[in-house]
N, C-alpha and C. Protein backbone atom coordinates (compact mmCIF):
# COMPACT_ATOMS: atom_id res chain seq x y z
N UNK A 1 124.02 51.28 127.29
CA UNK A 1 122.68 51.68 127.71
C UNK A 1 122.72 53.13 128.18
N UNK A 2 121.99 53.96 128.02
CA UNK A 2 122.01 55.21 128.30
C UNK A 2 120.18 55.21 128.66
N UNK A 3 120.15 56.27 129.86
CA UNK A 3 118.81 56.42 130.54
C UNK A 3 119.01 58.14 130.26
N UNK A 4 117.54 58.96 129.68
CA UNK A 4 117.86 60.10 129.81
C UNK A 4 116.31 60.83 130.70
N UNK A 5 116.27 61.55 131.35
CA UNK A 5 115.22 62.21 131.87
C UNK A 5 115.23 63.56 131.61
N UNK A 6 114.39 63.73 131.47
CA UNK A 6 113.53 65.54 130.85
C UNK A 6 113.19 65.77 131.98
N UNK A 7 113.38 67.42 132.41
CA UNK A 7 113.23 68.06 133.03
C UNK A 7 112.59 69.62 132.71
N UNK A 8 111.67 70.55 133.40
CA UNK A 8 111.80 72.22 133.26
C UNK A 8 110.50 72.14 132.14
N UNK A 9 109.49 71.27 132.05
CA UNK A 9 108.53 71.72 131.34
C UNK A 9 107.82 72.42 132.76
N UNK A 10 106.36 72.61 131.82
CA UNK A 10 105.37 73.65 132.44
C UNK A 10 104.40 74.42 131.92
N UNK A 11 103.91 75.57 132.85
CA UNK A 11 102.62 76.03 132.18
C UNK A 11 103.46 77.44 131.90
N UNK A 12 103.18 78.21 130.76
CA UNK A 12 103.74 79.44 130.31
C UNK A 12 102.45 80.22 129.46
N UNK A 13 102.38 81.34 129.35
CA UNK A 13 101.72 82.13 128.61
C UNK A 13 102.77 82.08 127.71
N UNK A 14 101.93 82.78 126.36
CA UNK A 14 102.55 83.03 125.12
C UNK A 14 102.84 83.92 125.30
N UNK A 15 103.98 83.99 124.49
CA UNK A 15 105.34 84.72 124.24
C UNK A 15 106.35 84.62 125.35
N UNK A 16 106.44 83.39 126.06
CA UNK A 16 107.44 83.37 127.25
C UNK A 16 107.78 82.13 127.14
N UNK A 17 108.59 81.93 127.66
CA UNK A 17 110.06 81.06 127.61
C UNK A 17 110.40 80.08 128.81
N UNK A 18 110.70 78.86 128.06
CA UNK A 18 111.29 77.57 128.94
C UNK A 18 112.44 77.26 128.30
N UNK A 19 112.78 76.39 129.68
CA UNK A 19 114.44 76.18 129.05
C UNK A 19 114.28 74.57 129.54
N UNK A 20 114.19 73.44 128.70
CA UNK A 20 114.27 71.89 129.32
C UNK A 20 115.51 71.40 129.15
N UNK A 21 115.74 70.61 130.04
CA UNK A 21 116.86 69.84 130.43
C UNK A 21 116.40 68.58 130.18
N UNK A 22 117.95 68.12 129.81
CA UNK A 22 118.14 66.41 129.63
C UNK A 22 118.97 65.83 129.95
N UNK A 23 118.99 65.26 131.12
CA UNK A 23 120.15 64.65 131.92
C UNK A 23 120.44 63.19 131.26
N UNK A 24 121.41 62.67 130.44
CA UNK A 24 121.80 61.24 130.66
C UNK A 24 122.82 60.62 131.30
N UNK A 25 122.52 59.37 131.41
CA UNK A 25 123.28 58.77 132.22
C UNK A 25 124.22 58.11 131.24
N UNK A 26 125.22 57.35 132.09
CA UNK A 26 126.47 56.65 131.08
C UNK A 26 126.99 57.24 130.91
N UNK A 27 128.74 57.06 130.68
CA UNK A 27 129.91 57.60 130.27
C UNK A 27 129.85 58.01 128.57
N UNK A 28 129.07 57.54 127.83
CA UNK A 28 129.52 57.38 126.64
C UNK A 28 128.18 58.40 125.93
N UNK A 29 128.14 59.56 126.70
CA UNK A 29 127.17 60.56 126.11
C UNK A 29 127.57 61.76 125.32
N UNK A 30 128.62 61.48 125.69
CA UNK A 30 129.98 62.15 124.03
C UNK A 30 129.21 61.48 122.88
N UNK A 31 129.10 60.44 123.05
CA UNK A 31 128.98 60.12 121.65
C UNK A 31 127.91 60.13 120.91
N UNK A 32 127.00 60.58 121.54
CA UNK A 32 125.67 60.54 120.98
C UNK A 32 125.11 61.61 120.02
N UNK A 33 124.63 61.36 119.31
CA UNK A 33 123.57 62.77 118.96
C UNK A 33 122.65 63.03 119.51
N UNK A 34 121.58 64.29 119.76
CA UNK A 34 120.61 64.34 120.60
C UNK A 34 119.70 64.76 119.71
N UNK A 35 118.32 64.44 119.74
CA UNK A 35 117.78 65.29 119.32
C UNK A 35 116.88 65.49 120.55
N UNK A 36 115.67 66.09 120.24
CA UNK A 36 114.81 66.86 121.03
C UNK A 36 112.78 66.55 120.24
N UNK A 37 111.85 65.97 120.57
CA UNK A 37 110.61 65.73 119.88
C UNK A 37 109.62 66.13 120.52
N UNK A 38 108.56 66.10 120.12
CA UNK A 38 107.31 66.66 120.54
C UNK A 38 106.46 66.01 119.80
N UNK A 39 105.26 65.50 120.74
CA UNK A 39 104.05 64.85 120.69
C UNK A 39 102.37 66.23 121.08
N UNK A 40 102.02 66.39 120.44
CA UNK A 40 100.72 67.34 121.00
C UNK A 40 99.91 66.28 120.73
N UNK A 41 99.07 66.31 121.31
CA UNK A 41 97.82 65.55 122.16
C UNK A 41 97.08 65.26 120.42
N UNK A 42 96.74 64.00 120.20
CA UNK A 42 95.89 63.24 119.16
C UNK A 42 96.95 63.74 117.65
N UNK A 43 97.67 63.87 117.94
CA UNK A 43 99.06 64.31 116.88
C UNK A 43 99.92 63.33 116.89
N UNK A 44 100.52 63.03 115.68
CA UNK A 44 102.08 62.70 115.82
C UNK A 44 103.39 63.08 116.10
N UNK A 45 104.19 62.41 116.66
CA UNK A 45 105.56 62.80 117.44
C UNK A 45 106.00 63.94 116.16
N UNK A 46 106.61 64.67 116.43
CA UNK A 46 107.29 65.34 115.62
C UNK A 46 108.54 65.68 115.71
N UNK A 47 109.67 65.82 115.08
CA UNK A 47 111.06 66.69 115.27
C UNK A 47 111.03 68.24 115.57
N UNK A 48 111.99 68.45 116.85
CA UNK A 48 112.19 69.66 116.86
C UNK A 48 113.24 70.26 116.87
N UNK A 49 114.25 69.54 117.07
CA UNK A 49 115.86 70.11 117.45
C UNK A 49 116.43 68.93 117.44
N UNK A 50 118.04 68.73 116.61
CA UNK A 50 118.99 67.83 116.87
C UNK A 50 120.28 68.56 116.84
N UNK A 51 120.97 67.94 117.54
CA UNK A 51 122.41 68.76 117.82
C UNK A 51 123.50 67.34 117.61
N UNK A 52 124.76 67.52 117.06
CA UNK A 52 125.97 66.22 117.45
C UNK A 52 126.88 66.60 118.06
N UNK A 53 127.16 65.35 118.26
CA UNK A 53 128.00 65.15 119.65
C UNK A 53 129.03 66.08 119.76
N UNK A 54 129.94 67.07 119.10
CA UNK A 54 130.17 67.84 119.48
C UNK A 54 129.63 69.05 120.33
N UNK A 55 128.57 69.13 119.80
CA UNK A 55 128.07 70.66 119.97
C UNK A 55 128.03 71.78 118.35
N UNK A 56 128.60 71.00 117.92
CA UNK A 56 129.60 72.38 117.02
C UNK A 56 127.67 72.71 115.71
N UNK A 57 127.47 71.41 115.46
CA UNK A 57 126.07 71.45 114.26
C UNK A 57 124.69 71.05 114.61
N UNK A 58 123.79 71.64 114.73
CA UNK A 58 122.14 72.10 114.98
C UNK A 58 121.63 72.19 113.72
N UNK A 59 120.36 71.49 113.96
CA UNK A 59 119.30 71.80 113.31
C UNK A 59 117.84 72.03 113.84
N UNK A 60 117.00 72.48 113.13
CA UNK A 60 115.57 73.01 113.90
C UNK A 60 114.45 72.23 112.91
N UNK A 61 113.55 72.08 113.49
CA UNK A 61 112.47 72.35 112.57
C UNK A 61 112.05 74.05 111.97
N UNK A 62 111.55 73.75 110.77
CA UNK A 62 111.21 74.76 109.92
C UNK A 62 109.90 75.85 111.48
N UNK A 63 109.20 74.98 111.89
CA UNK A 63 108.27 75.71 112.72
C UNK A 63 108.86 76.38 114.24
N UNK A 64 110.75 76.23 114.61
CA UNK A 64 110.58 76.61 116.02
C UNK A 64 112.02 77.32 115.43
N UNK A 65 112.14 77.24 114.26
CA UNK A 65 113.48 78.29 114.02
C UNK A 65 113.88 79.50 114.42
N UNK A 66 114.93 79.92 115.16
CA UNK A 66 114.70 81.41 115.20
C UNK A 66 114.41 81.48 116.54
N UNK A 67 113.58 80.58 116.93
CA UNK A 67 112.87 80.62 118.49
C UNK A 67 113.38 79.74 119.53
N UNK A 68 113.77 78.85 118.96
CA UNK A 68 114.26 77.47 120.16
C UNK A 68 115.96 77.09 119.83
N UNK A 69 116.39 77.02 120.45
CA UNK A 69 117.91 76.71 120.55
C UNK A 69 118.20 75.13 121.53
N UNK A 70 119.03 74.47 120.52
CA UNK A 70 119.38 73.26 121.20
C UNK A 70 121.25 73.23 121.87
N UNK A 71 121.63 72.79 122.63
CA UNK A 71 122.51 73.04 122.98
C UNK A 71 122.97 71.45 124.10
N UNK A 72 124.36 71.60 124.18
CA UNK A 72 124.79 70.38 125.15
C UNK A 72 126.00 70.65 125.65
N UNK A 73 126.07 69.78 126.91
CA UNK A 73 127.31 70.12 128.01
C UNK A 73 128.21 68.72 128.47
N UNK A 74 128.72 68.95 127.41
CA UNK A 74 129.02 66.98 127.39
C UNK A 74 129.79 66.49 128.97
N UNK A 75 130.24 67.81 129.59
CA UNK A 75 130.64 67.60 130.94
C UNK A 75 129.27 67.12 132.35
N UNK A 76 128.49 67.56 131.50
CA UNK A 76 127.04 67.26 132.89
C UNK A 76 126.61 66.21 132.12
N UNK A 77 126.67 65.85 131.18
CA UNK A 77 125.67 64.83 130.12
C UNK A 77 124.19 65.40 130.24
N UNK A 78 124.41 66.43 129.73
CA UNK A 78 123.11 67.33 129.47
C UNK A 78 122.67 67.72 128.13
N UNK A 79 121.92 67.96 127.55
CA UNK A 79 121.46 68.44 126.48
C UNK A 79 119.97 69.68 126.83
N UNK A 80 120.19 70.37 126.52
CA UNK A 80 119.20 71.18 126.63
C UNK A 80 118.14 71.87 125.21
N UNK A 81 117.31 72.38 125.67
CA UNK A 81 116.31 72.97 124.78
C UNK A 81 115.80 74.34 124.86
N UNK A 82 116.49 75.72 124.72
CA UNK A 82 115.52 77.18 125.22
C UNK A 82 114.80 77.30 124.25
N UNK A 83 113.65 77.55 125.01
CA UNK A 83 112.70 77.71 124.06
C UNK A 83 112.01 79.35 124.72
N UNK A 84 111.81 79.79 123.09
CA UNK A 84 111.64 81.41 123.42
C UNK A 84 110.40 81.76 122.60
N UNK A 85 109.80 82.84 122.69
CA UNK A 85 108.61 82.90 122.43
C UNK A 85 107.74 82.01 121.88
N UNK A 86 107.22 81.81 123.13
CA UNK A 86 106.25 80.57 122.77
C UNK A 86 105.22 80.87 122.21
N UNK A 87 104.60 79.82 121.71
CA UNK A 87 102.66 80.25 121.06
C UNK A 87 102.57 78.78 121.76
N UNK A 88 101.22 79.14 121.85
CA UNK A 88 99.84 77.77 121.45
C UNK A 88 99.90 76.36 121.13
N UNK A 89 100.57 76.57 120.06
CA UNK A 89 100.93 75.15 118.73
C UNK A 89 101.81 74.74 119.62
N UNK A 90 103.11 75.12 120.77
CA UNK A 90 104.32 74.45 120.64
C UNK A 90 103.64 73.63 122.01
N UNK A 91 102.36 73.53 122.14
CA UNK A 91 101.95 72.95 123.49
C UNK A 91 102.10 71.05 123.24
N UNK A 92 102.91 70.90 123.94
CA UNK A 92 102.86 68.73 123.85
C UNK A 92 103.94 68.01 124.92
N UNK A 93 103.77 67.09 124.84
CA UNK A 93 104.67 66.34 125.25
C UNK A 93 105.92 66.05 124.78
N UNK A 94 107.31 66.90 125.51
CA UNK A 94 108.60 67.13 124.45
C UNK A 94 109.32 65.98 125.45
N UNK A 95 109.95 64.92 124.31
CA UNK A 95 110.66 64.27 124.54
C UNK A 95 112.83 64.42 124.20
N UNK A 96 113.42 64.15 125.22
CA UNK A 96 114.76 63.71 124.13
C UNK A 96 115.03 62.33 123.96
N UNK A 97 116.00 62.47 122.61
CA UNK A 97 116.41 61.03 122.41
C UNK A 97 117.81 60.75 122.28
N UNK A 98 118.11 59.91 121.93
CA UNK A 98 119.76 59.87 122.01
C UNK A 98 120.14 58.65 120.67
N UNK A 99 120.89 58.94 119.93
CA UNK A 99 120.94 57.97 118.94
C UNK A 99 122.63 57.96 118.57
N UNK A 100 123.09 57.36 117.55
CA UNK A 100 124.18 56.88 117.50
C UNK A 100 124.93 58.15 116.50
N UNK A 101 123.75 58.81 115.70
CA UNK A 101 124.11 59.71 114.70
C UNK A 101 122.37 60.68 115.43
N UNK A 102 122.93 62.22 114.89
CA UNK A 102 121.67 63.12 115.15
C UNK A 102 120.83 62.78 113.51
N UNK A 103 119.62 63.19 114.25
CA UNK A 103 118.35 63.16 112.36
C UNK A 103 117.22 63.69 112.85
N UNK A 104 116.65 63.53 111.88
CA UNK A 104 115.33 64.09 111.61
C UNK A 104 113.97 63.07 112.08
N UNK A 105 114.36 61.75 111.99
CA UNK A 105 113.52 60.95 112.06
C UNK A 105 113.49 60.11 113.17
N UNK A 106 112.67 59.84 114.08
CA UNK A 106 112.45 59.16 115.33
C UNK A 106 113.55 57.85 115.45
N UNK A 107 113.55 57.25 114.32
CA UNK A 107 113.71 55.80 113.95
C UNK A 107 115.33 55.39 114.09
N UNK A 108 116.07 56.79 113.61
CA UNK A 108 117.80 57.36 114.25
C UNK A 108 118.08 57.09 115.39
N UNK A 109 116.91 57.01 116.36
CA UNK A 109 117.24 57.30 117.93
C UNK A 109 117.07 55.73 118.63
N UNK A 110 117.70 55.67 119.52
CA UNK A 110 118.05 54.38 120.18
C UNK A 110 117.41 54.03 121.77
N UNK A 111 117.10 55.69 122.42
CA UNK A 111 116.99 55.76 123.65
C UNK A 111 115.96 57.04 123.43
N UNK A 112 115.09 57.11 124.61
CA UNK A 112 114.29 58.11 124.67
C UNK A 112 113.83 58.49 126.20
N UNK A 113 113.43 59.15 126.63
CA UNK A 113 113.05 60.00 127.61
C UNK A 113 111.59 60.06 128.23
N UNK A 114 111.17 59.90 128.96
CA UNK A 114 109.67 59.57 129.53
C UNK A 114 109.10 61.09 129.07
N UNK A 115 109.70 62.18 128.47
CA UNK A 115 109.05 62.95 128.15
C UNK A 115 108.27 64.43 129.49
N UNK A 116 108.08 65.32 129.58
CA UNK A 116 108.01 66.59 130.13
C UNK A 116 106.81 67.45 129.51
N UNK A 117 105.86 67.82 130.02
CA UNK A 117 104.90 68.55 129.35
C UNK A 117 105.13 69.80 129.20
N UNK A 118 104.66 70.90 128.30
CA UNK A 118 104.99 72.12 127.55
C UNK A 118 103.27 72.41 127.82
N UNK A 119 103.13 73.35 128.05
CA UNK A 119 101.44 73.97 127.92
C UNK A 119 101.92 75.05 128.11
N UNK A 120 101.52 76.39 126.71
CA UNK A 120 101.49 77.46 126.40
C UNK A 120 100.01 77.92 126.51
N UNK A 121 99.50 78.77 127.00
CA UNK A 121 98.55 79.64 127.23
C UNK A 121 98.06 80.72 126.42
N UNK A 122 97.55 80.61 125.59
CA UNK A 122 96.52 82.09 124.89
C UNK A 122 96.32 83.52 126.00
């Protein structure tokens, strides 16, 4: 069983930067893949970042490339998310998840996160 909580959302103007945290619990958070999702309001969940359990391989979505970096500290059982110039669009409810292998698709993931709000400002 692994419990993970999101942390470090907020309100930001565009073009400025958050950095969220994901604390899990359990010994066995080596082993996980992480990814990272987002829900905007009357939208579907979407992918934004997955990283494996090393650290060593990342992926992004096509829309936060370049801009958001996923990263993990298998010593804190952390996974994190910087997110750098923000816009508008990246405004939602960002969740992490934790699954047995990292992916693209919600359905990979085993455990999830009550989620952290993101609101970017015009």
């Amino acid at each position: 069983q692994v419990q993970l909580v999101e942390s470090g959302g907020g309100l930001v103007q565009a073009g400025g930067s958050l950095r969220l945290s994901c604390a899990a619990s359990g010994r066995t958070f080596r082993r996980y893949g992480m990814g990272w999702f987002r829900q905007a309001s009357g939208k579907e969940r979407e992918f934004v970042a997955a990283i494996i359990w090393s650290g060593y391989t990342t992926y992004y979505a096509d829309s936060v490339k370049g801009r958001f970096t996923i990263s993990r500290d298998n010593a804190k059982n952390t996974v994190y998310l910087q997110m750098n110039s923000l816009k508008p669009e990246d405004t939602a409810v960002y969740y992490c998840a934790a699954g047995p292998r990292e992916g693209y698709l919600g359905s990979q993931y085993d455990y999830w996160g009550q989620g952290t709000q993101v609101t970017v400002s015009s």
